[in-house]
Protein backbone atom coordinates (compact mmCIF):
# COMPACT_ATOMS: atom_id res chain seq x y z
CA UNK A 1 2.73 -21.73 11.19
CA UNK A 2 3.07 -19.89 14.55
CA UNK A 3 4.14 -15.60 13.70
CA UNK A 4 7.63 -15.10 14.69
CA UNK A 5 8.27 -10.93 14.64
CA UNK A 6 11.61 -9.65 12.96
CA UNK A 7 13.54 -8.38 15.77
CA UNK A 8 13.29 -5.02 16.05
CA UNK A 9 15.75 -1.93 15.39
CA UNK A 10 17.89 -1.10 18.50
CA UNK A 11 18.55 2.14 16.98
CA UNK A 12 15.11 3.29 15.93
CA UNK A 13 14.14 6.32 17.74
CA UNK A 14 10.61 6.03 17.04
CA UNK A 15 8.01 5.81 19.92
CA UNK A 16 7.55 2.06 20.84
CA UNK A 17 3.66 1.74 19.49
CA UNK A 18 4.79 2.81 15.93
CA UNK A 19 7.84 0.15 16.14
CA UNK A 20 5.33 -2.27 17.22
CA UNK A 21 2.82 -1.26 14.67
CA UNK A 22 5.72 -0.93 11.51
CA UNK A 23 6.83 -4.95 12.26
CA UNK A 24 3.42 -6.16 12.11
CA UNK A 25 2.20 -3.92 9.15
CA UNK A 26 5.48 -5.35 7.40
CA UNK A 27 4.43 -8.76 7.94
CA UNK A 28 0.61 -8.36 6.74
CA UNK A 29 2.27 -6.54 3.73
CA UNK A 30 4.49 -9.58 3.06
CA UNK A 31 1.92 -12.06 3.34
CA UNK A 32 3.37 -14.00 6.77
CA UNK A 33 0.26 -12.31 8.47
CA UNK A 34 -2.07 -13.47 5.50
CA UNK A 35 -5.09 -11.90 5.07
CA UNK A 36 -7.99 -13.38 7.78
CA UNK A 37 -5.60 -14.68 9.90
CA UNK A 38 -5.72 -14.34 13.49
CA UNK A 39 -2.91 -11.88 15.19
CA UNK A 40 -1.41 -13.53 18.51
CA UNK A 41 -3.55 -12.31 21.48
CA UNK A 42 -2.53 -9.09 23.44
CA UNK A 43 -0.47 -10.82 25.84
CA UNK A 44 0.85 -12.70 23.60
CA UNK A 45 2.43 -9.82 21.78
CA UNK A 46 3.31 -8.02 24.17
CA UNK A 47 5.79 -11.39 25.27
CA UNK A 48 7.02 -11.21 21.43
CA UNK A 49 8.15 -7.68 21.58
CA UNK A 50 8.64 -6.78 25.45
CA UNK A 51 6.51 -3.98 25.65
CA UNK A 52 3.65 -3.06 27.75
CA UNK A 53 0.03 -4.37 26.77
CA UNK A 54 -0.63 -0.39 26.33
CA UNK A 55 1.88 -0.29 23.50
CA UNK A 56 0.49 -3.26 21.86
CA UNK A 57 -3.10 -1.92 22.09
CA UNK A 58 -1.75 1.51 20.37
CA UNK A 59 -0.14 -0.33 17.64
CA UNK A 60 -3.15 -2.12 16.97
CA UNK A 61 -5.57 0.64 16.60
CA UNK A 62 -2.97 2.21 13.93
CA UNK A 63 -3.25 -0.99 12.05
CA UNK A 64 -6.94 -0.57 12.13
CA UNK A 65 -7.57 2.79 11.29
CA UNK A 66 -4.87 2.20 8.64
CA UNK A 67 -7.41 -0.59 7.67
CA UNK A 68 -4.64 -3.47 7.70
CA UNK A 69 -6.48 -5.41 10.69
CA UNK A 70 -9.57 -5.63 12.04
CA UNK A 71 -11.01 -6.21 15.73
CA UNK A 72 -13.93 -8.47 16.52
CA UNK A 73 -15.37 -8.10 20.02
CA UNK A 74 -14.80 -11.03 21.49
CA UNK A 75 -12.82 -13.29 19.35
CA UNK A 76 -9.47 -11.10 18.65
CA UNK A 77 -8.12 -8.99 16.06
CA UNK A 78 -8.15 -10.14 12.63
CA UNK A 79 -5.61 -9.09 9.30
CA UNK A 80 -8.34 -7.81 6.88
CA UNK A 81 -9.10 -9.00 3.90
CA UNK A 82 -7.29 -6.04 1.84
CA UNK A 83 -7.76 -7.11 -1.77
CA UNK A 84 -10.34 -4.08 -2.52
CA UNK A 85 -10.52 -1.68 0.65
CA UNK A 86 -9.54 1.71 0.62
CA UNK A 87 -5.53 1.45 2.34
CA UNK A 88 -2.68 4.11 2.92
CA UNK A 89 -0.54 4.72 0.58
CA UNK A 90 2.38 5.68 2.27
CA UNK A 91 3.44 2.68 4.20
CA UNK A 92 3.24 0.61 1.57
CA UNK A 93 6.05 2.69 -0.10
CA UNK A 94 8.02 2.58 2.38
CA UNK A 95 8.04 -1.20 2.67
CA UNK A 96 8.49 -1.21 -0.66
CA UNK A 97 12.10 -0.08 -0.09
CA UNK A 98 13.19 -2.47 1.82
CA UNK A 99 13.58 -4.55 -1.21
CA UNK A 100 16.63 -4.85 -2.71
CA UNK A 101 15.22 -3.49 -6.63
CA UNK A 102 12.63 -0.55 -5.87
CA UNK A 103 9.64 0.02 -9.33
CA UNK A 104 7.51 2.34 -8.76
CA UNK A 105 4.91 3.89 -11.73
CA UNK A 106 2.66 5.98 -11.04
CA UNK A 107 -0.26 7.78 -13.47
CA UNK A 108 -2.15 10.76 -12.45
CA UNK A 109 -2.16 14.58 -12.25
CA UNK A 110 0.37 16.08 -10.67
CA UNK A 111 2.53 13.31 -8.59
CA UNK A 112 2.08 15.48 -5.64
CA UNK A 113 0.75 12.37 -3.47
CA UNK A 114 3.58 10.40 -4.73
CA UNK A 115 5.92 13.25 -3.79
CA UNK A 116 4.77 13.02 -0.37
CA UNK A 117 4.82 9.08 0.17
CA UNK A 118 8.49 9.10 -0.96
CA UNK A 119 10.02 11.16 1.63
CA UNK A 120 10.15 9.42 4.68
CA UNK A 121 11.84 6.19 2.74
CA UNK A 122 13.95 8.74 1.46
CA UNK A 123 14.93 9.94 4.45
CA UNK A 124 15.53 6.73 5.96
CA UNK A 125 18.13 5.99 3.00
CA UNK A 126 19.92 9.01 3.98
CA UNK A 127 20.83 7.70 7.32
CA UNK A 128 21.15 4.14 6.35
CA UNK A 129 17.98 2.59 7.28
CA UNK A 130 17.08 1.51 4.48
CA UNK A 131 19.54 0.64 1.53
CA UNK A 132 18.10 -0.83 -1.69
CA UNK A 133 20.43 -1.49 -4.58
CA UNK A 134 18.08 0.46 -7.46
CA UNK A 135 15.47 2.53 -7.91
CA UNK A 136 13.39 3.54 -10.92
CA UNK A 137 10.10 5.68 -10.92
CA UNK A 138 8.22 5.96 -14.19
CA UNK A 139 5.70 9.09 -13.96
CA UNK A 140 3.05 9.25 -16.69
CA UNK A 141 1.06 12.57 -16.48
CA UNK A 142 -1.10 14.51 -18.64
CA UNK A 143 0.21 17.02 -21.72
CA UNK A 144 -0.81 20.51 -20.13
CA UNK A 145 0.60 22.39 -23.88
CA UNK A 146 -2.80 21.35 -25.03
CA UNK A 147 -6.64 21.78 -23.13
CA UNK A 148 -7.83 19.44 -21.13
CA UNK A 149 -11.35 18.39 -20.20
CA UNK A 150 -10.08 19.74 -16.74
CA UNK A 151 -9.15 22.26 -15.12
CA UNK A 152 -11.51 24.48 -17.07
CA UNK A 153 -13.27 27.75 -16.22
CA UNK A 154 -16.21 27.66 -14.48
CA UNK A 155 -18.57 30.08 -15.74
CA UNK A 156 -18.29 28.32 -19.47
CA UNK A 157 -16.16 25.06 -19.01
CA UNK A 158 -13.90 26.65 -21.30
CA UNK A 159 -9.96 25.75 -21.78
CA UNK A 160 -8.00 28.76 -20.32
CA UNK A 161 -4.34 28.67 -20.75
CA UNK A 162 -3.57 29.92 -17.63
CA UNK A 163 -5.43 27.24 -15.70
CA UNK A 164 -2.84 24.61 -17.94
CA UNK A 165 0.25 27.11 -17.12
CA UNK A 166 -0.47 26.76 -13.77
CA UNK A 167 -0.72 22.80 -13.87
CA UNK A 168 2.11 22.80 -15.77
CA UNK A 169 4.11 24.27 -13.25
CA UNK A 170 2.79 22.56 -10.14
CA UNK A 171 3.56 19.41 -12.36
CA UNK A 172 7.26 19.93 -12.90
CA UNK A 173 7.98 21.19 -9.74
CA UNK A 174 6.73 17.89 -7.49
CA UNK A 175 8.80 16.20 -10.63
CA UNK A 176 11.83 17.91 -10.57
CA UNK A 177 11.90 17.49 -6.60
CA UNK A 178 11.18 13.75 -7.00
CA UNK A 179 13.66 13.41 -9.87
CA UNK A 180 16.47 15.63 -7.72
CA UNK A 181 16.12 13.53 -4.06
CA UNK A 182 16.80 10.39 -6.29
CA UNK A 183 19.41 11.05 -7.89
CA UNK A 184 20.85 12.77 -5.39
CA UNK A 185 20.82 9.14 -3.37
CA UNK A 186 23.31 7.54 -6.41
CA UNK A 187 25.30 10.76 -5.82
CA UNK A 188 26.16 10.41 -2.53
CA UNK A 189 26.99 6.98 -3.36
CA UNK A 190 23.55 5.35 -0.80
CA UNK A 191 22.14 3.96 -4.04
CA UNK A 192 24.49 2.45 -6.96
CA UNK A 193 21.35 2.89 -9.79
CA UNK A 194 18.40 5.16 -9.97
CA UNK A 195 16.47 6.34 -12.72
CA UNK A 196 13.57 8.68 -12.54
CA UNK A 197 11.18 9.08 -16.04
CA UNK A 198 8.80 11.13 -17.14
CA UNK A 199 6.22 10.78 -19.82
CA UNK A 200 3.49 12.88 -21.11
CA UNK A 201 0.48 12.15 -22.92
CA UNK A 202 -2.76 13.94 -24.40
CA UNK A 203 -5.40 12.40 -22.59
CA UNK A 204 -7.22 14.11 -19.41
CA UNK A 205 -6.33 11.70 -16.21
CA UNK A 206 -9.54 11.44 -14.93
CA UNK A 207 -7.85 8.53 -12.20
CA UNK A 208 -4.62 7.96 -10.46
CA UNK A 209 -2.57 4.58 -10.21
CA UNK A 210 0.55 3.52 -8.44
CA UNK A 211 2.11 0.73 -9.40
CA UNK A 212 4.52 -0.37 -6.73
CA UNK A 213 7.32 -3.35 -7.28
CA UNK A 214 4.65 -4.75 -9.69
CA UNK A 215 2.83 -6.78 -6.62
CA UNK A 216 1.14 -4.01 -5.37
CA UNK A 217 -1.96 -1.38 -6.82
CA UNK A 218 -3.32 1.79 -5.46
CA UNK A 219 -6.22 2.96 -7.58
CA UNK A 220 -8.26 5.95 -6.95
CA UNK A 221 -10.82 8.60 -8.90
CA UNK A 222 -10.21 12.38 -9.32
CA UNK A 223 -13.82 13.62 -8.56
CA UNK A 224 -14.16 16.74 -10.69
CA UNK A 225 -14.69 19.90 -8.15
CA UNK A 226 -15.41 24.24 -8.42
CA UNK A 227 -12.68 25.55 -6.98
CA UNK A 228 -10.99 28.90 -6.64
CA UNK A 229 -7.35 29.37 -8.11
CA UNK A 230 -5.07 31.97 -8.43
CA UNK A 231 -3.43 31.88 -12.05
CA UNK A 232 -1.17 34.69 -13.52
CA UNK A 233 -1.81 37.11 -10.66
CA UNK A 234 -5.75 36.55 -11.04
CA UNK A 235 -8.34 34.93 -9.15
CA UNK A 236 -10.57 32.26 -11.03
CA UNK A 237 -13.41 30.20 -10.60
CA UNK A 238 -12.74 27.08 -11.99
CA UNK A 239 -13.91 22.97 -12.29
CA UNK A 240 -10.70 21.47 -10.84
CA UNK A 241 -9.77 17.93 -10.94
CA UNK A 242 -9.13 17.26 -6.78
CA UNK A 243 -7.09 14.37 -5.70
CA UNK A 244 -5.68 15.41 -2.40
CA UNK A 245 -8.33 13.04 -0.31
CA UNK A 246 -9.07 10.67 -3.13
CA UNK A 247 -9.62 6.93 -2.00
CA UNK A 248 -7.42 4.65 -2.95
CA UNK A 249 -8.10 1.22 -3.54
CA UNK A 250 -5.60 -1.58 -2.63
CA UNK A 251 -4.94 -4.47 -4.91
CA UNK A 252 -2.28 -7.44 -4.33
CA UNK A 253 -0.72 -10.01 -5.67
CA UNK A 254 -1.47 -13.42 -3.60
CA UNK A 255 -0.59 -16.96 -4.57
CA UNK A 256 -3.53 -17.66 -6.71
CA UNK A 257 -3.15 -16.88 -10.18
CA UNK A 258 -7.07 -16.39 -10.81
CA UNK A 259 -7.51 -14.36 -7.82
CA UNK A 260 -9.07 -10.45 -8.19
CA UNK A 261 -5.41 -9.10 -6.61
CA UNK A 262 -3.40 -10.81 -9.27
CA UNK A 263 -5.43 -9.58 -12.45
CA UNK A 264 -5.69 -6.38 -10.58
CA UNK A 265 -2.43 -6.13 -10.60
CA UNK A 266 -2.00 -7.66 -13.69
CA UNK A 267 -4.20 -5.29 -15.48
CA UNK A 268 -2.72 -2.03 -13.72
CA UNK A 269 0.76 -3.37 -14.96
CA UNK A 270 -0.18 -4.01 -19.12
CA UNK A 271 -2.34 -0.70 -18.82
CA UNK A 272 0.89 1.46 -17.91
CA UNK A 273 2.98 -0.18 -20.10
CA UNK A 274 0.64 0.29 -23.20
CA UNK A 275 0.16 3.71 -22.88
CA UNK A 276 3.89 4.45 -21.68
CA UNK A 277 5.17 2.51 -24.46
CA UNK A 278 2.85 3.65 -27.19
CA UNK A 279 1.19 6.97 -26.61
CA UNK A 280 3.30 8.52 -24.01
CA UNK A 281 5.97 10.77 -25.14
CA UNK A 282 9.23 11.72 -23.26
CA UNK A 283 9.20 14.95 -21.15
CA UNK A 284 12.26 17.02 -20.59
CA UNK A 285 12.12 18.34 -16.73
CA UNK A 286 14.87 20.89 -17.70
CA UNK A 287 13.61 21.87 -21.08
CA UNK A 288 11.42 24.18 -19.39
């Protein structure tokens, strides 16, 4: 089946590369680029979407280093095979609202990543760019009221509850903000249904995982790290779970049942739900 492009947005301000670069990411995402399939040469693409072979060759190499494609001297540029290679998270999100019933779940620390993937989609509801019919966000997050194997003082790996405190904090706040911008959408009357939960359980999350319209996985580790924190007015050294640059590994669903995406995704999906539906206990965002 020869690619066809969507056409694109006559009102999108954006420089022409990431246009270019946005429809075909879109397409790999959706599965009419599939994975190991050839792209349409340079020319070729720049006859699809009227722009300059410079443009197309700009798009491109944001599709690589975003790892979606991948160029082979000499024969073209290839979508790569993206079952289990580290991929952005943020695009990927923001595809994901263009659906017309937005899931999202998402385990880990913090949900500061997560806070920072959802604003651009966000932002694009607010001025009508995007306009799906419901969102709901499950966030399942460690219980900071009692230690953890991490964050701990350094000098004796020892709980400290101002090293929780502080967690605590930086966990309701990226919450709360998430929780606010989404409701503020069904307030404004942009989205008719959103729902934003929270859950906490005892456990130390020693990973993160986003769950996204249950056909898509990110999957990453929280390498433990020393690091130096200020908690309660006072500097301390401390092990420190870090996520900012963690890895995140891509898994899809694809039209083979047996294939690693699907139980991938499969897996991530019944995981979740277990622990959200068994140990995870509601959390009040303005009970505290």
């Amino acid at each position: 089946m020869t690619f066809v492009p969507d056409p694109l947005d006559p009102d999108d301000d954006r420089p022409p590369y990431e246009q270019v670069a946005s429809s075909l990411g879109a397409a790999i995402r959706t599965r009419r680029l599939a994975p190991g399939e050839k792209l349409p040469s340079h020319k070729k693409l720049s006859e699809m979407y009227g722009f300059a072979r410079a443009t197309i060759q700009r798009a491109l190499r944001d599709l690589e280093d975003e790892g979606l494609v991948v160029s082979r001297k000499g024969s073209g540029v290839y979508v790569r095979n993206r079952t289990e290679r580290p991929a952005g998270l943020r695009p990927y999100v923001e595809q994901a609202f263009s659906s017309r019933d937005v899931t999202i779940d998402f385990a880990g620390f913090s949900s500061e990543t997560l806070h920072g993937a959802l604003q651009e989609p966000l932002d694009k509801i607010r001025v009508g760019r995007l306009t799906p019919s419901s969102i709901t966000v499950r966030i399942l997050v460690p219980d900071m009221s009692v230690p953890q194997a991490a964050p701990v003082r350094r000098e004796d790996c020892a709980d400290d509850v101002r090293l929780r405190n502080r967690m605590h904090d930086i966990m309701v706040g990226y919450t709360r903000s998430i929780r606010d911008s989404i409701a503020e959408l069904q307030h404004l009357g942009l989205v008719p249904d959103t729902r934003v939960d929270v859950r906490v359980h005892s456990g130390t999350q020693f990973f993160k995982l986003y769950v996204i319209n249950s056909e898509d996985v990110f999957f990453g580790y929280y390498p433990i790290k020393p690091n130096k924190v200020v908690a309660q007015g006072e500097a301390i050294e401390i092990y420190d779970l870090v996520g900012k640059d963690t890895v995140l590994f891509h898994h899809s669903v694809n039209d083979s049942e047996s294939s690693s995406g699907t139980q991938q995704v499969e897996q991530a999906r019944m995981w979740f739900d277990s622990v959200w539906e068994t140990i995870g206990r509601d959390f009040d965002l303005d009970g505290q």
